[in-house]
N, C-alpha and C. Protein backbone atom coordinates (compact mmCIF):
# COMPACT_ATOMS: atom_id res chain seq x y z
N UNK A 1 3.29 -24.59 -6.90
CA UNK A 1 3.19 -23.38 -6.12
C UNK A 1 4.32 -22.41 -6.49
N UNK A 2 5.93 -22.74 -6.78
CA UNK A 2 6.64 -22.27 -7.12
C UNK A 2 6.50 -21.08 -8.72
N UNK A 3 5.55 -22.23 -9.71
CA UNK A 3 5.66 -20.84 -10.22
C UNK A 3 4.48 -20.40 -10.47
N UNK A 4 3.62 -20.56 -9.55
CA UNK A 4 2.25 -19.59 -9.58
C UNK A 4 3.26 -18.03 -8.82
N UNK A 5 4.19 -18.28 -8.07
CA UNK A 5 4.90 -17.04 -7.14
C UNK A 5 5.77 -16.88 -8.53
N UNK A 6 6.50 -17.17 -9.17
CA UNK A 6 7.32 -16.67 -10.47
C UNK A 6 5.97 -16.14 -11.25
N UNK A 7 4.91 -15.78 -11.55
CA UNK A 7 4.05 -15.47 -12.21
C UNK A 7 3.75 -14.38 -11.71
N UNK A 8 3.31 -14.39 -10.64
CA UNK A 8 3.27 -13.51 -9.15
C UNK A 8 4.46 -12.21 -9.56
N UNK A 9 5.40 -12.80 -9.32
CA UNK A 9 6.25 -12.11 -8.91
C UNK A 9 6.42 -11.03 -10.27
N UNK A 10 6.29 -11.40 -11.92
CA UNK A 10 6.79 -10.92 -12.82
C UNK A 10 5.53 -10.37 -13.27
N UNK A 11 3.89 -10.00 -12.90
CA UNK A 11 3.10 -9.53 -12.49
C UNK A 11 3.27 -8.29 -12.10
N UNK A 12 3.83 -8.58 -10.65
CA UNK A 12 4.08 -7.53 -10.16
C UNK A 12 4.93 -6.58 -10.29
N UNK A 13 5.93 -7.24 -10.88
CA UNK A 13 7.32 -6.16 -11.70
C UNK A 13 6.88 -5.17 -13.04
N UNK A 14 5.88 -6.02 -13.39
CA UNK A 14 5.53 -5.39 -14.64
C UNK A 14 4.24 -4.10 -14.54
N UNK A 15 3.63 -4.00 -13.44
CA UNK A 15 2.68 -3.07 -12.81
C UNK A 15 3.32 -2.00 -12.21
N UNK A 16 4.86 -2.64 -11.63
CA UNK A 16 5.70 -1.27 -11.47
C UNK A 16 5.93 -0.64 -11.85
N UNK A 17 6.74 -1.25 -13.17
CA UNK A 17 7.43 -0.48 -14.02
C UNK A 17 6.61 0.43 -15.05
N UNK A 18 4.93 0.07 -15.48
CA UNK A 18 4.01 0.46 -15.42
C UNK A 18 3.84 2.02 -14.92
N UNK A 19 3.37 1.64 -13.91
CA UNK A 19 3.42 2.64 -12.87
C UNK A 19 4.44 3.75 -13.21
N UNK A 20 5.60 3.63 -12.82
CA UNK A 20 6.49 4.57 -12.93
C UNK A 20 7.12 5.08 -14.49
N UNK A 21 6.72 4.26 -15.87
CA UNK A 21 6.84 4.64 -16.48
C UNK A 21 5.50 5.58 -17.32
N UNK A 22 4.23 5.47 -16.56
CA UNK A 22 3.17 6.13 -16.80
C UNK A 22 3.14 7.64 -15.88
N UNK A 23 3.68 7.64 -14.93
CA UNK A 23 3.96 8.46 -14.12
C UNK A 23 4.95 9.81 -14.38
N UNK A 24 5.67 9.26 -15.44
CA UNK A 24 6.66 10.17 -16.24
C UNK A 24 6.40 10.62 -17.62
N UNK A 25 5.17 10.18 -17.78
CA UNK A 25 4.68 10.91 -18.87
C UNK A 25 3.92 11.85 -18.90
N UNK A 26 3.51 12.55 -17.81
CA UNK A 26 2.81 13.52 -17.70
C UNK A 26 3.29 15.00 -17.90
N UNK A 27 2.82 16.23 -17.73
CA UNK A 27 3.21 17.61 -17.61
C UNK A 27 4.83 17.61 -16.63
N UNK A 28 5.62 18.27 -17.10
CA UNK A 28 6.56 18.94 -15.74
C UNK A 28 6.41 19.67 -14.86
N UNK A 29 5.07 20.23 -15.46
CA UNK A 29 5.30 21.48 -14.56
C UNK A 29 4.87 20.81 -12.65
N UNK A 30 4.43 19.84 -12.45
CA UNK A 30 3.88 19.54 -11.13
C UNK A 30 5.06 18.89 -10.68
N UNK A 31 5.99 18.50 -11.61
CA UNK A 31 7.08 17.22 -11.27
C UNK A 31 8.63 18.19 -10.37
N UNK A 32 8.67 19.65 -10.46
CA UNK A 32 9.54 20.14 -9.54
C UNK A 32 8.73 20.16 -8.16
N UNK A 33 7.21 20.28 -7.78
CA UNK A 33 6.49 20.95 -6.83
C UNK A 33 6.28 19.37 -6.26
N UNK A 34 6.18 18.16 -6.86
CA UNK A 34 5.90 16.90 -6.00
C UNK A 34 7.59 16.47 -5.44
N UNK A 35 8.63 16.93 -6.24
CA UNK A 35 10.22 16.46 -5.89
C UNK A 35 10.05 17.02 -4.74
N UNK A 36 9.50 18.20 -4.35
CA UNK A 36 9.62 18.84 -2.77
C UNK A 36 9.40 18.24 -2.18
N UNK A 37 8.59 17.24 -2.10
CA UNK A 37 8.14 16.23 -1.18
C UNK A 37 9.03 15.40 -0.56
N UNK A 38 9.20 15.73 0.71
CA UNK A 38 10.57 15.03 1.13
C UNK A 38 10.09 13.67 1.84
N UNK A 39 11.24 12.53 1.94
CA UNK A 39 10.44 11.23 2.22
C UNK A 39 9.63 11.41 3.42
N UNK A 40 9.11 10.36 3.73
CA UNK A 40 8.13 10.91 4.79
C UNK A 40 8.41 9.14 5.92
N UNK A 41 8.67 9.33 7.32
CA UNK A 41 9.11 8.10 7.62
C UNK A 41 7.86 8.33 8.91
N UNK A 42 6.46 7.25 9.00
CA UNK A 42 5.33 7.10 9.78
C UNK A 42 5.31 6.33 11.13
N UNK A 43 4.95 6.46 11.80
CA UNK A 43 4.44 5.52 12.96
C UNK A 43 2.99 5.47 12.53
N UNK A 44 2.54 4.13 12.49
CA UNK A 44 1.21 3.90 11.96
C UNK A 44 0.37 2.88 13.39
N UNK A 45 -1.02 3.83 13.67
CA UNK A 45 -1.11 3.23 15.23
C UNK A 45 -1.93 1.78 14.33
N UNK A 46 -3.03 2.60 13.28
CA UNK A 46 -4.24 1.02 12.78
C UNK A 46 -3.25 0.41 11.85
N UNK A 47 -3.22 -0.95 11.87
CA UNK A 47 -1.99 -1.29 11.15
C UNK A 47 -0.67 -1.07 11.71
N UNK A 48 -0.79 -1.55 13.19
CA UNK A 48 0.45 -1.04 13.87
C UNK A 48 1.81 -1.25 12.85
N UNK A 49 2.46 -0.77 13.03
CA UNK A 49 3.74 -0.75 12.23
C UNK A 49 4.49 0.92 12.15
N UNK A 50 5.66 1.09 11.30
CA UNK A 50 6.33 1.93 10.78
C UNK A 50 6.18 1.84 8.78
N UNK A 51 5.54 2.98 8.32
CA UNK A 51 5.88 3.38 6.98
C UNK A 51 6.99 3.82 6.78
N UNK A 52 7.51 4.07 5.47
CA UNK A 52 8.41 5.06 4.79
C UNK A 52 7.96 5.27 3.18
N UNK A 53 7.34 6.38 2.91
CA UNK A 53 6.81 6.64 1.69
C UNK A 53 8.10 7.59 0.88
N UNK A 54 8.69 7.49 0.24
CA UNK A 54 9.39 8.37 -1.10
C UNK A 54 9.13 8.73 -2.33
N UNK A 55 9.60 9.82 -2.92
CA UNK A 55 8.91 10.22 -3.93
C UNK A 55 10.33 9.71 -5.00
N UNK A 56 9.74 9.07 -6.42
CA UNK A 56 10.50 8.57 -6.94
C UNK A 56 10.19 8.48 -8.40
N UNK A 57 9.23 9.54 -8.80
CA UNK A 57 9.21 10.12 -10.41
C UNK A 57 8.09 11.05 -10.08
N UNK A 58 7.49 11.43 -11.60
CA UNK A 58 6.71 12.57 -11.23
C UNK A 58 5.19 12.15 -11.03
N UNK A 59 4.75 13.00 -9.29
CA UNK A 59 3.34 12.37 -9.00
C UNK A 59 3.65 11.15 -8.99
N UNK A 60 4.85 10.32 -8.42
CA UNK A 60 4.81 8.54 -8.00
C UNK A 60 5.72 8.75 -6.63
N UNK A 61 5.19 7.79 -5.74
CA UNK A 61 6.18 7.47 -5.12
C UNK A 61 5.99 6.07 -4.22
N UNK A 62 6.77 5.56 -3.53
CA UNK A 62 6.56 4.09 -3.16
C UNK A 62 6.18 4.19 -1.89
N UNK A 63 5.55 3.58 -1.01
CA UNK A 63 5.02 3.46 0.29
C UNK A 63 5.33 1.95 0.60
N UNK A 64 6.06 2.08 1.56
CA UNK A 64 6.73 0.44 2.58
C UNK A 64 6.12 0.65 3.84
N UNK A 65 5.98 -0.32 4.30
CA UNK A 65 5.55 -0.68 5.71
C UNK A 65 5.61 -1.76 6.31
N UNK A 66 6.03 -2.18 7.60
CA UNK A 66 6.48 -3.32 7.86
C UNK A 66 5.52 -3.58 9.40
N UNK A 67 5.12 -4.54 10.03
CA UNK A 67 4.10 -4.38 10.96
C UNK A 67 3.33 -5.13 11.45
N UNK A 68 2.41 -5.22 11.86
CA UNK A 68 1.21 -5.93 12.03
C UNK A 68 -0.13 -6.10 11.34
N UNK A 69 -0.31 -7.13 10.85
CA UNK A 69 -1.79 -6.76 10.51
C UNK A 69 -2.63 -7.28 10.87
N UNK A 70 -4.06 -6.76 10.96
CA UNK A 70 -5.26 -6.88 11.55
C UNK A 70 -6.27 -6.92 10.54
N UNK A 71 -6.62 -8.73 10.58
CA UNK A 71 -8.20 -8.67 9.17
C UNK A 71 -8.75 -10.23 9.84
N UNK A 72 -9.68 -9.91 8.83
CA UNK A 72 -10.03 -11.31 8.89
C UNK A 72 -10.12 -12.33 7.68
N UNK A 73 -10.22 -13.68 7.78
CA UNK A 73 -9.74 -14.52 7.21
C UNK A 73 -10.64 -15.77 7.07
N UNK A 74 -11.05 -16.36 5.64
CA UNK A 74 -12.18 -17.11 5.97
C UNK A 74 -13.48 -16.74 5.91
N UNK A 75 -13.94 -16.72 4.50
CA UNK A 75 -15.24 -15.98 4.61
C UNK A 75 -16.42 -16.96 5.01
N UNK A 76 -15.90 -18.19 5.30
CA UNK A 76 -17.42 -19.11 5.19
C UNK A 76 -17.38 -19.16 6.71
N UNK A 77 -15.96 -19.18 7.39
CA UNK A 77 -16.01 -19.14 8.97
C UNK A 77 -14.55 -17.90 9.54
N UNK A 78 -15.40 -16.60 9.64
CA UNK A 78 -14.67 -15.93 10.09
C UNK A 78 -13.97 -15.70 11.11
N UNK A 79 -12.85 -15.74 11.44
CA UNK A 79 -11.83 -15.41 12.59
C UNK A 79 -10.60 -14.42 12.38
N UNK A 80 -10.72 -13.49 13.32
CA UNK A 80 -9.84 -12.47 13.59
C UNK A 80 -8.27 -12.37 13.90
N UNK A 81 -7.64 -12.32 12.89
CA UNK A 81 -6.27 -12.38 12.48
C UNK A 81 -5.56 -11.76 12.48
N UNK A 82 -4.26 -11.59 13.40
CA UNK A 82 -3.27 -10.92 13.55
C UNK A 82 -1.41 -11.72 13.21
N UNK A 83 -0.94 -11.19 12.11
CA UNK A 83 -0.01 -11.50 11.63
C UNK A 83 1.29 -10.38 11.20
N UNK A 84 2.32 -10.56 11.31
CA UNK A 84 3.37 -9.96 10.69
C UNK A 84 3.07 -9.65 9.19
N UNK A 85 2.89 -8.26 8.72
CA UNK A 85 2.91 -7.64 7.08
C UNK A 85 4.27 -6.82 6.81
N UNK A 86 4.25 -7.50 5.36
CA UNK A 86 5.58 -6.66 5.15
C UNK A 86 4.88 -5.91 3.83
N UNK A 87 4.70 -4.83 3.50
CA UNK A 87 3.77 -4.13 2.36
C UNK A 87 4.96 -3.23 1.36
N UNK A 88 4.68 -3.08 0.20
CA UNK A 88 5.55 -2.18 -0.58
C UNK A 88 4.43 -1.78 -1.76
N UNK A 89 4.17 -0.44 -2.16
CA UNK A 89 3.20 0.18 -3.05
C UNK A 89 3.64 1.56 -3.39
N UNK A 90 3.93 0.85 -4.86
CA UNK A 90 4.15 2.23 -5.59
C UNK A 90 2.54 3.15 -5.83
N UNK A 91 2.62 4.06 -5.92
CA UNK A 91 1.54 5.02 -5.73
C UNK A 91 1.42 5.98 -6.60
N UNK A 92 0.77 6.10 -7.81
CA UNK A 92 0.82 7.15 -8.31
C UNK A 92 -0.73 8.06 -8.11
N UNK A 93 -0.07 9.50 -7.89
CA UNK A 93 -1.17 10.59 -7.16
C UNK A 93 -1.65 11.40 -8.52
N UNK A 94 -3.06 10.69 -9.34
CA UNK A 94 -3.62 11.64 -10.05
C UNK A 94 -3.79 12.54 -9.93
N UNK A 95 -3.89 13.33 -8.79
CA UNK A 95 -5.19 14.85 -8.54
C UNK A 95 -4.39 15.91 -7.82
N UNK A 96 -2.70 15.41 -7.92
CA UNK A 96 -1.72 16.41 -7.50
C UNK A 96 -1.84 17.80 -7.58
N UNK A 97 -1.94 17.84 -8.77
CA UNK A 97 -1.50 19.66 -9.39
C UNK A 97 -3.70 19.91 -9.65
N UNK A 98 -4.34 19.18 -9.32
CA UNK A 98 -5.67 20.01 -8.85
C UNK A 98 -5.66 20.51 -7.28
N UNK A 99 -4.95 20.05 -6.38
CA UNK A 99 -5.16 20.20 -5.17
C UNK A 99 -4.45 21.22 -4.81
N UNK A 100 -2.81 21.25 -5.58
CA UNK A 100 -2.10 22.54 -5.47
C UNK A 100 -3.12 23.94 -5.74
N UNK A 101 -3.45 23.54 -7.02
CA UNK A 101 -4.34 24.81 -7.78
C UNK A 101 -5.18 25.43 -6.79
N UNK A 102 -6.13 24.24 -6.01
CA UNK A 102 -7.21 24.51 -4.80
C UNK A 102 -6.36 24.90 -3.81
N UNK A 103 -5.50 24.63 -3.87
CA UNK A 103 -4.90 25.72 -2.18
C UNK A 103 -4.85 25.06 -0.93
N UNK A 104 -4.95 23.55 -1.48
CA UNK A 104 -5.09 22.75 -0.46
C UNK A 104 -3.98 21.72 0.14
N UNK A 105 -3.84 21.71 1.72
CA UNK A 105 -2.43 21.20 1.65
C UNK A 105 -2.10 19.91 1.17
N UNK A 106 -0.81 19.93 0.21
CA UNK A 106 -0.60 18.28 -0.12
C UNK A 106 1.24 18.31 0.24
N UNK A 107 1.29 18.74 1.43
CA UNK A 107 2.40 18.32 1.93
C UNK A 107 2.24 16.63 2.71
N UNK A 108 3.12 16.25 2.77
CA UNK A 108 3.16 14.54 3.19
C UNK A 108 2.29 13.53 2.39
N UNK A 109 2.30 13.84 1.01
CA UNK A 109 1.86 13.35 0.22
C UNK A 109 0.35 13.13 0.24
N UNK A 110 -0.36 14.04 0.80
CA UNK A 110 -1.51 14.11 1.00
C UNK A 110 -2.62 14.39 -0.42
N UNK A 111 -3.05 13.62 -1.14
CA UNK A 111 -3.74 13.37 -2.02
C UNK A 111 -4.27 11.71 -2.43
N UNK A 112 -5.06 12.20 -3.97
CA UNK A 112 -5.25 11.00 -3.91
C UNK A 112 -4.94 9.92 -4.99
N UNK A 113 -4.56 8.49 -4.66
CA UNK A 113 -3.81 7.93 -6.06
C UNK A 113 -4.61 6.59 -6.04
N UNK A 114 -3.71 5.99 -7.23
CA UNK A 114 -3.97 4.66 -7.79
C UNK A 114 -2.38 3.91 -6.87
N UNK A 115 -2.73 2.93 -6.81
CA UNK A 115 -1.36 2.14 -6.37
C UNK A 115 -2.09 0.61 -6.68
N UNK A 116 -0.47 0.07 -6.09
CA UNK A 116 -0.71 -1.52 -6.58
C UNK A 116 0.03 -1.78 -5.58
N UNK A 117 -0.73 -2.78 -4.35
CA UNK A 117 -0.18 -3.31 -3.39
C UNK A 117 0.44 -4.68 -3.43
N UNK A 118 1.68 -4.79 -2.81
CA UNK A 118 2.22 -5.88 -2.47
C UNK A 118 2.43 -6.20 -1.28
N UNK A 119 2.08 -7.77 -0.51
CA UNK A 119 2.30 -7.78 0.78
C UNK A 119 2.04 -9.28 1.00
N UNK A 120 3.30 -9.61 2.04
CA UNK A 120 3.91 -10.74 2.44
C UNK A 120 3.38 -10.63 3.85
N UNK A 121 2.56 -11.77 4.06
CA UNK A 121 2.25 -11.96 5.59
C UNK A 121 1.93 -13.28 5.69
N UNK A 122 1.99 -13.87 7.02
CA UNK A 122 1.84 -15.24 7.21
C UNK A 122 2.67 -16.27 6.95
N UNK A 123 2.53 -17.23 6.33
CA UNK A 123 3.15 -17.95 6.07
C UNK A 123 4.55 -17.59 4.77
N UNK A 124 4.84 -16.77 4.75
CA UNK A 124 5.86 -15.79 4.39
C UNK A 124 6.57 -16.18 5.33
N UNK A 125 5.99 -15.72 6.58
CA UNK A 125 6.95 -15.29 8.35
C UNK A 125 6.79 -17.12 8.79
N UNK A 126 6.31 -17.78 8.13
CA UNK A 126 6.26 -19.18 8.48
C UNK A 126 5.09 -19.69 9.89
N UNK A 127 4.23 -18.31 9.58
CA UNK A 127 3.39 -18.51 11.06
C UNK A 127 1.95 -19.45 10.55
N UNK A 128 1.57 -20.43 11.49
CA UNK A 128 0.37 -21.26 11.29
C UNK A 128 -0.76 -21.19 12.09
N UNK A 129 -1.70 -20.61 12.19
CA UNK A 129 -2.76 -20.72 12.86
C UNK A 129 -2.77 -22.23 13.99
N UNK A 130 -3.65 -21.82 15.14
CA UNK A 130 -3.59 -23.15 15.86
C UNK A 130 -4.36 -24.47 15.31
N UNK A 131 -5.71 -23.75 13.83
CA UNK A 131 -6.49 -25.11 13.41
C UNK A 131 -5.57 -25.39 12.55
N UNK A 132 -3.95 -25.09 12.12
CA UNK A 132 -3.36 -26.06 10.90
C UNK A 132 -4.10 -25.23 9.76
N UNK A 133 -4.44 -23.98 9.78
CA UNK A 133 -4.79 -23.13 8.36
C UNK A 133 -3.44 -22.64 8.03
N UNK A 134 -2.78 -22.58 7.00
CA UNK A 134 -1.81 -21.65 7.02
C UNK A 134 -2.73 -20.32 6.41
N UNK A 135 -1.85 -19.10 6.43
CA UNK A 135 -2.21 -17.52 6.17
C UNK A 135 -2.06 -17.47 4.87
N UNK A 136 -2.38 -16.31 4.54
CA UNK A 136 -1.83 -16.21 2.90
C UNK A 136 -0.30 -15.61 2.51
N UNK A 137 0.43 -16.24 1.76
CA UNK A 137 1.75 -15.94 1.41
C UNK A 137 1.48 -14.59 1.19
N UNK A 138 1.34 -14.24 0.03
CA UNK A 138 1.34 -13.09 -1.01
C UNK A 138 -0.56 -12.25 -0.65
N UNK A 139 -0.23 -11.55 -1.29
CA UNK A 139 -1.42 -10.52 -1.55
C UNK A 139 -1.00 -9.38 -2.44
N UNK A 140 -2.05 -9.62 -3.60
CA UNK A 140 -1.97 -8.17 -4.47
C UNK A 140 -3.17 -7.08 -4.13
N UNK A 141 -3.07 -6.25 -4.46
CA UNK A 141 -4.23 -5.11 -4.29
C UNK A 141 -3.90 -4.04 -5.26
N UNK A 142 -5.17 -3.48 -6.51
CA UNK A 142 -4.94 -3.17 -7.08
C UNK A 142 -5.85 -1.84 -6.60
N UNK A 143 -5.34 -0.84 -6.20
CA UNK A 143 -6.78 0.12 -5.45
C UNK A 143 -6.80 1.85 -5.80
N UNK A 144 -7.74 1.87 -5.28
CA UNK A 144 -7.80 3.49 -5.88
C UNK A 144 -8.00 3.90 -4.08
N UNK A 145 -6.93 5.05 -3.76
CA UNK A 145 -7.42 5.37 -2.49
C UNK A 145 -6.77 7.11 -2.33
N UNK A 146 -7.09 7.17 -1.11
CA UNK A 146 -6.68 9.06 -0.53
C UNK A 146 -6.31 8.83 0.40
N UNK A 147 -5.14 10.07 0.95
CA UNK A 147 -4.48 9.90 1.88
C UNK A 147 -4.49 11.79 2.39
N UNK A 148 -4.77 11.74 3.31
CA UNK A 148 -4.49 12.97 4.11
C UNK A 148 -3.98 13.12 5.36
N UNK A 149 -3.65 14.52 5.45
CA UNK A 149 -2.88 15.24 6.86
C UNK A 149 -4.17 14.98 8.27
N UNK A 150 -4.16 15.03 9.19
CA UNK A 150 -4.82 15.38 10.21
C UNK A 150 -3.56 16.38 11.22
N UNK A 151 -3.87 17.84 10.89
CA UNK A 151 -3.41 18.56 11.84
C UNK A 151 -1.67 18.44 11.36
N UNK A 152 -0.75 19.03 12.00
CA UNK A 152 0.88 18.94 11.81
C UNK A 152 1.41 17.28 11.08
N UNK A 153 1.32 16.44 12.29
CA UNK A 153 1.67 15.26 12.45
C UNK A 153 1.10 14.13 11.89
N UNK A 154 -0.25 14.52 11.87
CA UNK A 154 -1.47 13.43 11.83
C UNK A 154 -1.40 12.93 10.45
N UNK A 155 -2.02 11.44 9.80
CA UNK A 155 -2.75 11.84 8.95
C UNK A 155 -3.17 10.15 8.99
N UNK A 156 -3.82 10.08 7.72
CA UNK A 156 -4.43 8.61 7.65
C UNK A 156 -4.84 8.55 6.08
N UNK A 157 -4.96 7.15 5.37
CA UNK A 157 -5.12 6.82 3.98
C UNK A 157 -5.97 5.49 4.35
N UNK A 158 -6.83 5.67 3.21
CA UNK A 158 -7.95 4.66 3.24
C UNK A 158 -7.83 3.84 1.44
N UNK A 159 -7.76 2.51 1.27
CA UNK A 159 -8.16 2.50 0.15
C UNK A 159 -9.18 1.48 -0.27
N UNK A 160 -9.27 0.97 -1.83
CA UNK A 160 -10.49 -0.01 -1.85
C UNK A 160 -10.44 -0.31 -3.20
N UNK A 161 -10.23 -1.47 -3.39
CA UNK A 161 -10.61 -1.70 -4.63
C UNK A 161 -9.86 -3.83 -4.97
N UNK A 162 -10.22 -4.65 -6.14
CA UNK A 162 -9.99 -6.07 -5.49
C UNK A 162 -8.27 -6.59 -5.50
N UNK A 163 -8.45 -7.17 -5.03
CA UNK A 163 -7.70 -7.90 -4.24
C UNK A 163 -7.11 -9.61 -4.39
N UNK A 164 -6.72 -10.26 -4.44
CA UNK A 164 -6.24 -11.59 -4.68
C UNK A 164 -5.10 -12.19 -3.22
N UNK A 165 -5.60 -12.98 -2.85
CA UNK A 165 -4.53 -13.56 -1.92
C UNK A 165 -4.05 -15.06 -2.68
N UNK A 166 -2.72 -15.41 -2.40
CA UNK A 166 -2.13 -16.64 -2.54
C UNK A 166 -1.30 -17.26 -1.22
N UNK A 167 -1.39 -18.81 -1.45
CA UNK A 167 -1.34 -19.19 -0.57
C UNK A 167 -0.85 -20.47 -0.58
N UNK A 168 0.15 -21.50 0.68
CA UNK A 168 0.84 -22.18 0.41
C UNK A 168 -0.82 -24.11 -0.20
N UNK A 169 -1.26 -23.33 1.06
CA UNK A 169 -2.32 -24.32 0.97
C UNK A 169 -3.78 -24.47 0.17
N UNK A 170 -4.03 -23.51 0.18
CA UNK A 170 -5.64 -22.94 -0.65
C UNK A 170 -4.87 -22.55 -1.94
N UNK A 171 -3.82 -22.08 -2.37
CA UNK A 171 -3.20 -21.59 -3.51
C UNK A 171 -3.58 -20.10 -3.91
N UNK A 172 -5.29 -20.27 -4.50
CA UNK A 172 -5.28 -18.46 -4.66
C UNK A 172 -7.09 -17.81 -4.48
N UNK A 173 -6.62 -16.83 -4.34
CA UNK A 173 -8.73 -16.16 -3.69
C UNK A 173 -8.09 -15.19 -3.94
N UNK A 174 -9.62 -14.84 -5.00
CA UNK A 174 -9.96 -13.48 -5.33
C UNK A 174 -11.10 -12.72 -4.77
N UNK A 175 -10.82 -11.67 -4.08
CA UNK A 175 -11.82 -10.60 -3.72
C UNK A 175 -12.23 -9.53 -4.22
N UNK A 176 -13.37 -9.18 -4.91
CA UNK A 176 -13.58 -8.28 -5.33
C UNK A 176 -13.31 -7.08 -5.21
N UNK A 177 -13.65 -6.84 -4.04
CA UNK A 177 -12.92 -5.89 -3.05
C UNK A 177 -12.64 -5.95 -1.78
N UNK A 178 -11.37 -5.42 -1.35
CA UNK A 178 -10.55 -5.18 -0.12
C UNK A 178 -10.59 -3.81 0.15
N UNK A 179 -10.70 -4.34 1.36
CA UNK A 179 -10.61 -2.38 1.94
C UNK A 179 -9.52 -2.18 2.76
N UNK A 180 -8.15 -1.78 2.68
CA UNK A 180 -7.00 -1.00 3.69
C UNK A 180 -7.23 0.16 4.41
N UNK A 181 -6.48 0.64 5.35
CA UNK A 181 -6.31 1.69 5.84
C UNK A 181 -5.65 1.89 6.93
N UNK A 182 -5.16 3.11 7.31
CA UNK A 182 -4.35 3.44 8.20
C UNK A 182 -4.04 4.83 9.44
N UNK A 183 -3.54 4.76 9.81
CA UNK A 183 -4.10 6.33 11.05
C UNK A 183 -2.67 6.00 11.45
N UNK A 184 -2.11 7.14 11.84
CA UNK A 184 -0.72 7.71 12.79
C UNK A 184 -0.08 8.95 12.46
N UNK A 185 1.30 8.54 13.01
CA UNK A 185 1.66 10.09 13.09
C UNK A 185 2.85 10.13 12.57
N UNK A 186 3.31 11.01 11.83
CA UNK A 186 4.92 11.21 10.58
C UNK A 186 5.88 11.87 12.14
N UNK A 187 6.79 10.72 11.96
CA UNK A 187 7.93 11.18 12.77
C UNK A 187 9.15 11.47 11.95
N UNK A 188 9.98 12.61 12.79
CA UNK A 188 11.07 13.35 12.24
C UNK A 188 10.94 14.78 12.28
N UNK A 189 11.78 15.65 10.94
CA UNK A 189 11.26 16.79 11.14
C UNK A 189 10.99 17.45 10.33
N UNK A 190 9.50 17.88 10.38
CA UNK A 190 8.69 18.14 9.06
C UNK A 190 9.10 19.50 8.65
């Protein structure tokens, strides 16, 4: 199990760095107009928790969240699962400098990207179901999703695309696709 998570882990380092070094190869000209983007720190009601998204090259930035999560678990016998998530996803926003062009707001990072999710829940937090299932350690998510404003405060991001859980006991499951998402409100001062 140890180094299916060292595999895991250098996986995931390497999709980052990915990420952010694909992210810096693009035009400049969008890369002063996305730096405006100041971090953005969430109260998230679906997916109770707190975000903090930052911008951290051009058209990238990372999205953390720490919280609750709400899914289900067990596809041959489903039951409704609530566990401690700890999430981190770098994000890079293809359709930046089209949305500027359209006139459309992409303040609070409101567009839409590719990211690569990481997230520790369950038996991470050492929690066990009452039948003796443990949860899944790890979870990757590799997804294409959008994120928008609702009104000043508002906004919400949906994404979709597959998915892999690992685990202390089952070891590893792949899903074709996973679907995330989220709704709340950016606290501080915009």
């Amino acid at each position: 199990m140890r180094t299916m998570i060292e595999h895991l882990f250098k996986i995931t380092l390497f999709c980052y760095i990915f990420l952010f070094f694909s992210s810096n190869s693009f035009a400049q000209d969008s890369l002063l107009l996305f730096n405006q983007q100041k971090p953005v720190l969430k109260a998230v009601i679906i997916t109770p928790g707190l975000a903090y998204e930052v911008p951290i090259g051009l058209r990238t930035s990372v999205y953390m969240q720490a919280g609750i999560g709400i899914g289900y678990q067990n596809l041959s016998r489903p039951y409704l699962v609530t566990t401690g998530i700890l999430i981190v996803q770098p994000r890079f926003y293809y359709n930046y400098r089209k949305r500027l062009a359209a006139g459309k707001n992409t303040a609070g990072f409101a567009s839409n990207y590719i990211g690569f999710r990481g997230m520790a829940n369950g038996s991470f937090l050492k929690e066990t179901l009452a039948s003796g299932e443990t949860l899944a350690l790890f979870g990757l998510h590799l997804a294409w999703g959008m994120q928008r404003n609702i009104g000043k405060r508002g906004f919400f991001y949906v994404e979709a695309g597959p998915h892999a859980n690992f685990s202390e006991k089952s070891s590893f499951r792949v899903f074709p696709i996973g679907f995330f998402g989220g709704l709340g409100i950016k606290l501080g001062k915009l």
